[in-house]
N, C-alpha and C. Protein backbone atom coordinates (compact mmCIF):
# COMPACT_ATOMS: atom_id res chain seq x y z
N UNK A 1 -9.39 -0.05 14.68
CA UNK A 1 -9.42 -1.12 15.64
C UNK A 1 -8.25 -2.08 15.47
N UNK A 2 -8.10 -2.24 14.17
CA UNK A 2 -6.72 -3.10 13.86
C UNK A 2 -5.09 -2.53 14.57
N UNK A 3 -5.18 -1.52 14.33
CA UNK A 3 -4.06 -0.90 14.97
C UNK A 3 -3.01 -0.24 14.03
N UNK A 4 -1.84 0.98 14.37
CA UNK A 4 -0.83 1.16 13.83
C UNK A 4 -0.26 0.40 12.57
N UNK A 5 -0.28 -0.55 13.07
CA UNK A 5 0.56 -1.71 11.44
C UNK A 5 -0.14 -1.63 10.35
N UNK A 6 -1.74 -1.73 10.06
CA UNK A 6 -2.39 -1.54 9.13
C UNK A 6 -3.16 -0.32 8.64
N UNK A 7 -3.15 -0.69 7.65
CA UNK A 7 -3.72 0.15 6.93
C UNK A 7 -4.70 0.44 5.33
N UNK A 8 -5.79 1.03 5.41
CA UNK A 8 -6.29 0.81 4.08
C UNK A 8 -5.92 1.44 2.94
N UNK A 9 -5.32 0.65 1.87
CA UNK A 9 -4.54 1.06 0.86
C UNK A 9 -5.14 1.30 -0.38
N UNK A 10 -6.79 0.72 -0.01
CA UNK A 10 -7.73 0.84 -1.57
C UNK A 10 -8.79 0.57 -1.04
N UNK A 11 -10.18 0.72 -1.57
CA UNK A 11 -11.20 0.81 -1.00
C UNK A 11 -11.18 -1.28 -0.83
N UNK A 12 -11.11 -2.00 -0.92
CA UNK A 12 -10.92 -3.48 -1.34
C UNK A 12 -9.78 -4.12 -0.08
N UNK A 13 -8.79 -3.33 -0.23
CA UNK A 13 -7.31 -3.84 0.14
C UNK A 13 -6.98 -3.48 1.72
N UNK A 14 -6.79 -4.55 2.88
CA UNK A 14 -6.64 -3.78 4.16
C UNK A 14 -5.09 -4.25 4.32
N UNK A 15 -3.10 -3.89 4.52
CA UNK A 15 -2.40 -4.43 4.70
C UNK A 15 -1.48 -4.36 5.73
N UNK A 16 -0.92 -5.39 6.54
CA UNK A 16 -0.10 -5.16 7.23
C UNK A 16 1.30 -5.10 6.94
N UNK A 17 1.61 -3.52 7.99
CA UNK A 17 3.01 -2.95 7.33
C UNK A 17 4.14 -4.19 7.19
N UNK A 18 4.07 -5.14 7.82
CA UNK A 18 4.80 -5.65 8.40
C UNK A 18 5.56 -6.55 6.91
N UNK A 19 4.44 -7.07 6.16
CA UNK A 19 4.26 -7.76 5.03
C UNK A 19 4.68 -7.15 3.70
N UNK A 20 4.58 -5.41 3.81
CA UNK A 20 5.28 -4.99 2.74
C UNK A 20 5.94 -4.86 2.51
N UNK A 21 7.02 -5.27 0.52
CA UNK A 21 8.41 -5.48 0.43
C UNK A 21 8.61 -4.19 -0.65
N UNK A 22 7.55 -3.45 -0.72
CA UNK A 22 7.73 -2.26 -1.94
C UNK A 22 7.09 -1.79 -1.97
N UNK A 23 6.97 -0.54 -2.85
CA UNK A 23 6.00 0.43 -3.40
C UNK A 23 6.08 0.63 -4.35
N UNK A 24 5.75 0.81 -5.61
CA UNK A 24 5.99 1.37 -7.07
C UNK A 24 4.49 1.95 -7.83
N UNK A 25 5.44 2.71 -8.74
CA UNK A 25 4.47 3.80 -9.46
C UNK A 25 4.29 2.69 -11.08
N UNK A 26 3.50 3.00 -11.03
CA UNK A 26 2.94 2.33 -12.77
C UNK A 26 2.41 3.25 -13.36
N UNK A 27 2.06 3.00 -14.79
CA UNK A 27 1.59 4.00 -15.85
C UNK A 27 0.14 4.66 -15.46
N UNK A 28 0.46 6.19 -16.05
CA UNK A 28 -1.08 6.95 -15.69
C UNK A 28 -1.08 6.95 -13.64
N UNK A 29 -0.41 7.64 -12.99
CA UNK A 29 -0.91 7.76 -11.72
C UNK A 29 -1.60 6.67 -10.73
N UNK A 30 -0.40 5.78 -11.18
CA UNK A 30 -1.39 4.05 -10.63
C UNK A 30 0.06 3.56 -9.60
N UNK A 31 -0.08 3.07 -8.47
CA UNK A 31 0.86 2.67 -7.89
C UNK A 31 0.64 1.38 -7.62
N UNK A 32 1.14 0.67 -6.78
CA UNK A 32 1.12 -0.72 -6.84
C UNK A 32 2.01 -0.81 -5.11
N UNK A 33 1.44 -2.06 -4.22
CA UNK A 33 2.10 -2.42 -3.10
C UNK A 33 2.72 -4.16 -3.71
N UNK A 34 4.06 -4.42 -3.42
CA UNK A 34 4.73 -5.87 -3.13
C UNK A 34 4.39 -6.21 -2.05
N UNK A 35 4.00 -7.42 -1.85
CA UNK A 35 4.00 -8.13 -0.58
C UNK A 35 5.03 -9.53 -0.12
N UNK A 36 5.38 -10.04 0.73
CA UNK A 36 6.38 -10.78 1.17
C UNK A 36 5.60 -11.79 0.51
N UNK A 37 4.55 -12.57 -0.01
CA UNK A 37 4.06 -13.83 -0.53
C UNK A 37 4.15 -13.37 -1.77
N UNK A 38 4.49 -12.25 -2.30
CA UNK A 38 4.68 -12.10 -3.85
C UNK A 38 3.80 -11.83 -4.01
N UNK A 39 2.29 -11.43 -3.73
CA UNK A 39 1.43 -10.52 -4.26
C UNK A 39 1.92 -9.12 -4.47
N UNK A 40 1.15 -8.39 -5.38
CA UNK A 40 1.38 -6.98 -6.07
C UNK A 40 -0.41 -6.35 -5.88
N UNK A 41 -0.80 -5.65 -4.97
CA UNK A 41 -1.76 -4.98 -4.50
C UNK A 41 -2.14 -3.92 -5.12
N UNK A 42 -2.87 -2.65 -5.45
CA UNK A 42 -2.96 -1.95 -6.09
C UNK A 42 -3.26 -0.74 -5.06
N UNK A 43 -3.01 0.17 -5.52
CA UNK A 43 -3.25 1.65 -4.19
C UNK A 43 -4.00 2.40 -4.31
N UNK A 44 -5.14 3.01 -3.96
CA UNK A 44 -5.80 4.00 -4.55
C UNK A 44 -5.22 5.24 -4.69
N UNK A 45 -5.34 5.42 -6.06
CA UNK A 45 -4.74 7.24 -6.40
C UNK A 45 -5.02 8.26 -5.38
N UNK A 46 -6.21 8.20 -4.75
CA UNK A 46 -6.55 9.25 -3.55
C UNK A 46 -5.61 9.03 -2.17
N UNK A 47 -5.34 7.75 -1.91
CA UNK A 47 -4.62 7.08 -0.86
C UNK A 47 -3.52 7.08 -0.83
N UNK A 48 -2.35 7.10 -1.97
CA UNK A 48 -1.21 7.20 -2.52
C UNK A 48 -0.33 7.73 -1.49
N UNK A 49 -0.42 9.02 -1.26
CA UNK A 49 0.60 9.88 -0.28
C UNK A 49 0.40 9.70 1.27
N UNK A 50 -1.27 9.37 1.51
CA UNK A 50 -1.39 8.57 2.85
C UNK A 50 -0.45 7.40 2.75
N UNK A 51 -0.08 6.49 2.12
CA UNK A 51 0.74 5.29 1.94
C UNK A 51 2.16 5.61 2.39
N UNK A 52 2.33 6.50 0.95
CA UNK A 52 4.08 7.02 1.14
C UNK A 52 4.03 6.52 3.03
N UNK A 53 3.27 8.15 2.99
CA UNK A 53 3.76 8.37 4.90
C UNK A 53 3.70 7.37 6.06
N UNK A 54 2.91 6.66 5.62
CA UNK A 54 2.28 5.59 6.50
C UNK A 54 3.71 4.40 6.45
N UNK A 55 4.22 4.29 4.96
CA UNK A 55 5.95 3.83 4.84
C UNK A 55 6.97 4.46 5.25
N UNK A 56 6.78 5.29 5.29
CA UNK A 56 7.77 6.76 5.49
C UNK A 56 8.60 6.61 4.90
N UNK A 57 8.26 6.59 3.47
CA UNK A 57 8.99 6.51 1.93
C UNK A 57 9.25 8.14 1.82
């Protein structure tokens, strides 16, 4: 209902593309989203490659 821009990145976490400044991998299969207010979000391991694409990283 939200639309194209968002997306759920963890069972917790809903974000708009618009707001993200990164992606990164952390220790043990754990990734992490930057956001433009300087939050650091967390990704679900199952969700991970939905993300990539959804960045088109």
């Amino acid at each position: 209902m939200l639309g194209a821009d968002f997306f759920r990145i963890h069972r917790s976490h809903i974000v708009n593309r618009a707001y993200v400044t990164g992606f990164k991998a952390s220790k043990g299969s754990r990734y992490r989203l930057s956001l433009t207010i300087g939050a650091e979000l967390p990704v679900g391991r199952s969700r991970a490659d939905a993300v990539k694409a959804w960045l088109r990283i």
